[in-house]
Protein backbone atom coordinates (compact mmCIF):
# COMPACT_ATOMS: atom_id res chain seq x y z
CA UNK A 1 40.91 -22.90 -25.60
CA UNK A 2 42.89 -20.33 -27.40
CA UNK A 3 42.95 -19.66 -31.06
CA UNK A 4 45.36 -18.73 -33.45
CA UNK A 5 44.60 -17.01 -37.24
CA UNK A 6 46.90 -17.48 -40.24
CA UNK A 7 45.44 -15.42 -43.10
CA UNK A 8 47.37 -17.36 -46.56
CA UNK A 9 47.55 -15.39 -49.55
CA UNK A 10 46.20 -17.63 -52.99
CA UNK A 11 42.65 -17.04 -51.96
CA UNK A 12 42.97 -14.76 -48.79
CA UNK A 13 41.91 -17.55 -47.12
CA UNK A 14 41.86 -17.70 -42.71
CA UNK A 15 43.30 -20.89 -41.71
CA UNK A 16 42.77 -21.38 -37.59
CA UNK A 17 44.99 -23.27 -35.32
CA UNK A 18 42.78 -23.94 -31.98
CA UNK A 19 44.49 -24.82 -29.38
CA UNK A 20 44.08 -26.32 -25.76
CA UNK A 21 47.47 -24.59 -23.89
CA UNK A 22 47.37 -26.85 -21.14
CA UNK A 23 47.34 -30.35 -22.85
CA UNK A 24 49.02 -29.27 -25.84
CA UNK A 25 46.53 -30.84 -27.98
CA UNK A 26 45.80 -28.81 -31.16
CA UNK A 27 43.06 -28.76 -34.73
CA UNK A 28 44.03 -26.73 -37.76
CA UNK A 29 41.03 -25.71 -38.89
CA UNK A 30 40.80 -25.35 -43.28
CA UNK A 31 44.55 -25.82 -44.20
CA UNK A 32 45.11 -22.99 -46.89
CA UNK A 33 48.56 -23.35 -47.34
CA UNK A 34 49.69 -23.07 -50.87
CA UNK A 35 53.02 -22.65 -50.74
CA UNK A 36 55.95 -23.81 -48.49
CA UNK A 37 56.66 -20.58 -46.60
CA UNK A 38 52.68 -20.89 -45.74
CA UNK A 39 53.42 -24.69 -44.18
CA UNK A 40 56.40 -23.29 -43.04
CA UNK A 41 54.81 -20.49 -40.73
CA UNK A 42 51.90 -23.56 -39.67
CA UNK A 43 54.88 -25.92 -38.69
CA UNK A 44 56.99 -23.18 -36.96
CA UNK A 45 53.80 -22.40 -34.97
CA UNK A 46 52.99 -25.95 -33.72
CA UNK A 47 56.96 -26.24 -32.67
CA UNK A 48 57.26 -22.71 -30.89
CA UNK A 49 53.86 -23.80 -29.02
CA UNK A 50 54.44 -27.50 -28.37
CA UNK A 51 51.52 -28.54 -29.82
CA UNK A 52 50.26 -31.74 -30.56
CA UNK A 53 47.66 -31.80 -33.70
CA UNK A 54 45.17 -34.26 -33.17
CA UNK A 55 42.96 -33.34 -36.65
CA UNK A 56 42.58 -31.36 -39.50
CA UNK A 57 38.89 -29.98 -39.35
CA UNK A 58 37.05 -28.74 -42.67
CA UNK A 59 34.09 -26.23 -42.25
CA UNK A 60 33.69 -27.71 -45.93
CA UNK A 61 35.72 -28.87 -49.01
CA UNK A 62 36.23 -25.85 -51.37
CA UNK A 63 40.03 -25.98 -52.66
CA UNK A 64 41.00 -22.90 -50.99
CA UNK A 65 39.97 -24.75 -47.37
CA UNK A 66 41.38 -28.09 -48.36
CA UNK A 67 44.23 -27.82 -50.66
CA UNK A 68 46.88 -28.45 -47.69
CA UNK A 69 44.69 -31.04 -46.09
CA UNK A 70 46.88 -34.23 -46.95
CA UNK A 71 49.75 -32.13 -46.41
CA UNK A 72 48.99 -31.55 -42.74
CA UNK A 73 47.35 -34.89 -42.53
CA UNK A 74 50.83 -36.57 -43.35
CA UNK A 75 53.35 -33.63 -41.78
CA UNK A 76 51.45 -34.09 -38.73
CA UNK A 77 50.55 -37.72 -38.83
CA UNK A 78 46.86 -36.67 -38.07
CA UNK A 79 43.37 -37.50 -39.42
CA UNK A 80 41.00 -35.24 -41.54
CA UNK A 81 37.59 -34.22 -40.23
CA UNK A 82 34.83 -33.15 -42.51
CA UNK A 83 31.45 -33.28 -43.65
CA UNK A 84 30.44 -36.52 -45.85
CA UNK A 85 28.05 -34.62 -47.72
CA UNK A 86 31.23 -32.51 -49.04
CA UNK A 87 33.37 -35.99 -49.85
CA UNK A 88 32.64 -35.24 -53.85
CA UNK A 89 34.11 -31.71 -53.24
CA UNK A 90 37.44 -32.96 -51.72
CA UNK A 91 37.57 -35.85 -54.31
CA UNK A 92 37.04 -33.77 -56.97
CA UNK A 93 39.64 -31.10 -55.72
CA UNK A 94 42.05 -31.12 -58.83
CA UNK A 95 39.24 -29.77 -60.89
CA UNK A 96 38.31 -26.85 -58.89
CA UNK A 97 41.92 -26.21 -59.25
CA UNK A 98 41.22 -26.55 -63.06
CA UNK A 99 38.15 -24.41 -62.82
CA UNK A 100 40.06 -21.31 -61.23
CA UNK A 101 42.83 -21.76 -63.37
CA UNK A 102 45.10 -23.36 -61.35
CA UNK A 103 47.47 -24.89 -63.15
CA UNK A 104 48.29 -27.63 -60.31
CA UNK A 105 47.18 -31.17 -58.93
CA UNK A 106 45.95 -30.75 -55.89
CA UNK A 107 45.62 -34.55 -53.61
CA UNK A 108 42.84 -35.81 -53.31
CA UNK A 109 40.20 -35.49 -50.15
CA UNK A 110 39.85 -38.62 -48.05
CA UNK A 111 37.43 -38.19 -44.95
CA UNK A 112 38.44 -40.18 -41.58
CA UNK A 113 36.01 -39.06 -39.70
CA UNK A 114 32.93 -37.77 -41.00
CA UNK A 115 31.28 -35.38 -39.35
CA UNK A 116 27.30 -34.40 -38.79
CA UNK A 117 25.47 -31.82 -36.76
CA UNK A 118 25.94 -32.46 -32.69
CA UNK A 119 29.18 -33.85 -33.07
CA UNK A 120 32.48 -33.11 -30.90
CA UNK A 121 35.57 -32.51 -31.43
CA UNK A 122 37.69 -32.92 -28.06
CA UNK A 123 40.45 -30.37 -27.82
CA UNK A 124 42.36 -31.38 -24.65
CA UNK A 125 39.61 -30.55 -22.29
CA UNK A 126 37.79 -28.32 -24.82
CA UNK A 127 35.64 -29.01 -27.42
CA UNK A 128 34.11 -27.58 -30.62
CA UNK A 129 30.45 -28.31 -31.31
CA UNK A 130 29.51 -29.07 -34.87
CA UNK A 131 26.79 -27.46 -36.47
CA UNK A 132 25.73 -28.36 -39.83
CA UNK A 133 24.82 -24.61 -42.11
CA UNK A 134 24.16 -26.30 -45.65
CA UNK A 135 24.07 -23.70 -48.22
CA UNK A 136 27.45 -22.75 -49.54
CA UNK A 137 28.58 -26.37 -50.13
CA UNK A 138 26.17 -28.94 -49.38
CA UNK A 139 27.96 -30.00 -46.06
CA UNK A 140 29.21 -26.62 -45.01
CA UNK A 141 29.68 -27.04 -40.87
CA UNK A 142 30.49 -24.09 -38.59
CA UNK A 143 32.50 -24.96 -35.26
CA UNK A 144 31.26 -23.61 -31.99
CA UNK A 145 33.40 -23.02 -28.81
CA UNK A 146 30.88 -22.36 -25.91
CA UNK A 147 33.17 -22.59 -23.34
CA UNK A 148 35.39 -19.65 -24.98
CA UNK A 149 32.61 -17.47 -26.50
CA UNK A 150 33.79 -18.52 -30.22
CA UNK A 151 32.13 -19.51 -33.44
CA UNK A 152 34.22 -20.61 -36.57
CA UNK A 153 31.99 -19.72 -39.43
CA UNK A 154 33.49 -21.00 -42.19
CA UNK A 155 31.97 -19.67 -45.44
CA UNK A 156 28.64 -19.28 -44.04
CA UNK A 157 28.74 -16.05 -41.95
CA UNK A 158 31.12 -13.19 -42.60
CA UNK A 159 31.41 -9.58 -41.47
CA UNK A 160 28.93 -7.81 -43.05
CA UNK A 161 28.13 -10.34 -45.65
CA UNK A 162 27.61 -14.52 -46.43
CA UNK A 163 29.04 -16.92 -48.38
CA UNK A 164 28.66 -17.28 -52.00
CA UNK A 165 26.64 -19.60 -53.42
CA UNK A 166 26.99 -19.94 -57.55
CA UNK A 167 29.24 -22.64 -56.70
CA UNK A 168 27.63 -26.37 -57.17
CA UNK A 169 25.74 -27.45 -54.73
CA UNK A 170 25.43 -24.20 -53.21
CA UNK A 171 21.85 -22.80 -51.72
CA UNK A 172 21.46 -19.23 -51.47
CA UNK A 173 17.76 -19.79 -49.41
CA UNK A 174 18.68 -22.74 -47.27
CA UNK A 175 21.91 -21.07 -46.38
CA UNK A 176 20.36 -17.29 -45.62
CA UNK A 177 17.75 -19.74 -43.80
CA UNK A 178 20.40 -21.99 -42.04
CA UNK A 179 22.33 -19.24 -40.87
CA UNK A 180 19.57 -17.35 -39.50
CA UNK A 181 17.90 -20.40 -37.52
CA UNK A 182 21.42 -22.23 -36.89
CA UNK A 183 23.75 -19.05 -36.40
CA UNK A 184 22.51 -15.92 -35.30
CA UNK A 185 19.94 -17.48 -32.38
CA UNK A 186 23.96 -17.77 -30.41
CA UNK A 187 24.55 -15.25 -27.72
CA UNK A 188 25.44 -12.02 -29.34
CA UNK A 189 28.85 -11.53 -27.92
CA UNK A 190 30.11 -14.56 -29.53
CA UNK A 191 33.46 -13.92 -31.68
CA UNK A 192 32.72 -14.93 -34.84
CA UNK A 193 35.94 -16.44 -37.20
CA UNK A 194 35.13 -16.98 -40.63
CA UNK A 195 36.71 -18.23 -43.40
CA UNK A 196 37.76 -14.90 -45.09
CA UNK A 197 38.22 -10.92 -43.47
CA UNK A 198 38.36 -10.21 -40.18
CA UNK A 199 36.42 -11.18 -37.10
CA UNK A 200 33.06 -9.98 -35.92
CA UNK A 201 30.18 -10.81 -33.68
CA UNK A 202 26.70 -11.99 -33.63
CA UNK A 203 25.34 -9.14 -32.36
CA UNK A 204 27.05 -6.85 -34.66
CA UNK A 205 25.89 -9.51 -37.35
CA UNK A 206 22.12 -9.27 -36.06
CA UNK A 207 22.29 -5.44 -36.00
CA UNK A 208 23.92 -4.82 -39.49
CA UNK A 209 24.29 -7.30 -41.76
CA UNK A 210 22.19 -6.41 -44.86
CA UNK A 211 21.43 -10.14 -46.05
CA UNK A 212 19.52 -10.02 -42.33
């Protein structure tokens, strides 16, 4: 599978668009759109690439992942994919807005498919592997491409750092502990995508992140 990295510009948040070329078949991965000429560049994508989006996938329900999710749900006639144990995040998404001082009303979460550890999500004929990294939001999930050598972190792992966790529900011991057990025992050349900055490894992870 191939994957594709919009970085959107309220929260400088990475919004992925993976992608099975032969099939057509396609997940955007943590919709951060926030305005239109952000849903604009996601639509004009799809088009150009004659894609076919079969879900919207949530590595968890923070408003800067989810606050285009029923937009994309309805432009694309798709379902939304997520963690259960993040359904009062997503329902409660208007008042994250409120706590960042938003001044918008953001739709409301609904999860079609809920999501736990081992799952699949069928991408043509690829697939992302769920794995469950509690810690920065009680049902934080990473997505794991084994066929392609790719990880989508999320805001577990990042370059040189992890995810906060002063946020409720957050963990700051299960999710050091999560990610260490959960993340870093992957082959070290995997290309690791989180959910803000730019890519790394997990070998380059392993060798210098300080949290590790």
């Amino acid at each position: 599978m191939k994957i594709a990295r919009f970085e959107f510009a309220l929260f400088g948040i990475n919004t992925y668009a993976v992608f099975d070329p032969e099939s057509g078949d396609c997940a955007i991965i943590d919709p951060g759109m926030s305005n239109a000429e952000e849903r604009d560049a996601v639509v004009n994508f799809v088009k150009k690439n004659s894609l076919h989006v079969v879900a919207v996938v949530n590595t968890h329900l923070h408003i800067d992942h989810a606050i285009s999710d029923k937009w994309t749900k309805d432009t694309f006639s798709t379902i939304i994919a997520a963690s259960p144990e993040d359904l009062p995040l997503g329902q409660n998404i208007s008042q994250q807005a409120r706590m960042f001082g938003l001044p918008i009303d953001v739709d409301a979460v609904e999860i079609d498919r809920p999501l736990k550890d081992g799952d699949t999500i069928r991408i043509g004929d690829g697939e992302l592997k769920v794995i469950a990294v509690p810690g920065h939001s009680p049902g934080g999930i990473a997505l794991y491409d084994q066929a392609d050598g790719f990880l989508i972190s999320g805001d577990s792992l990042f370059a040189g750092s992890i995810g906060r966790t002063d946020l409720p529900g957050g963990d700051h011991r299960a999710l050091i502990e999560n990610i260490r057990s959960r993340l870093l025992t992957l082959p070290p050349e995997t290309i690791v995508y989180p959910g803000h900055g730019s890519p790394t490894t997990i070998g380059h992870e392993l060798r210098s992140n300080p949290f590790f």
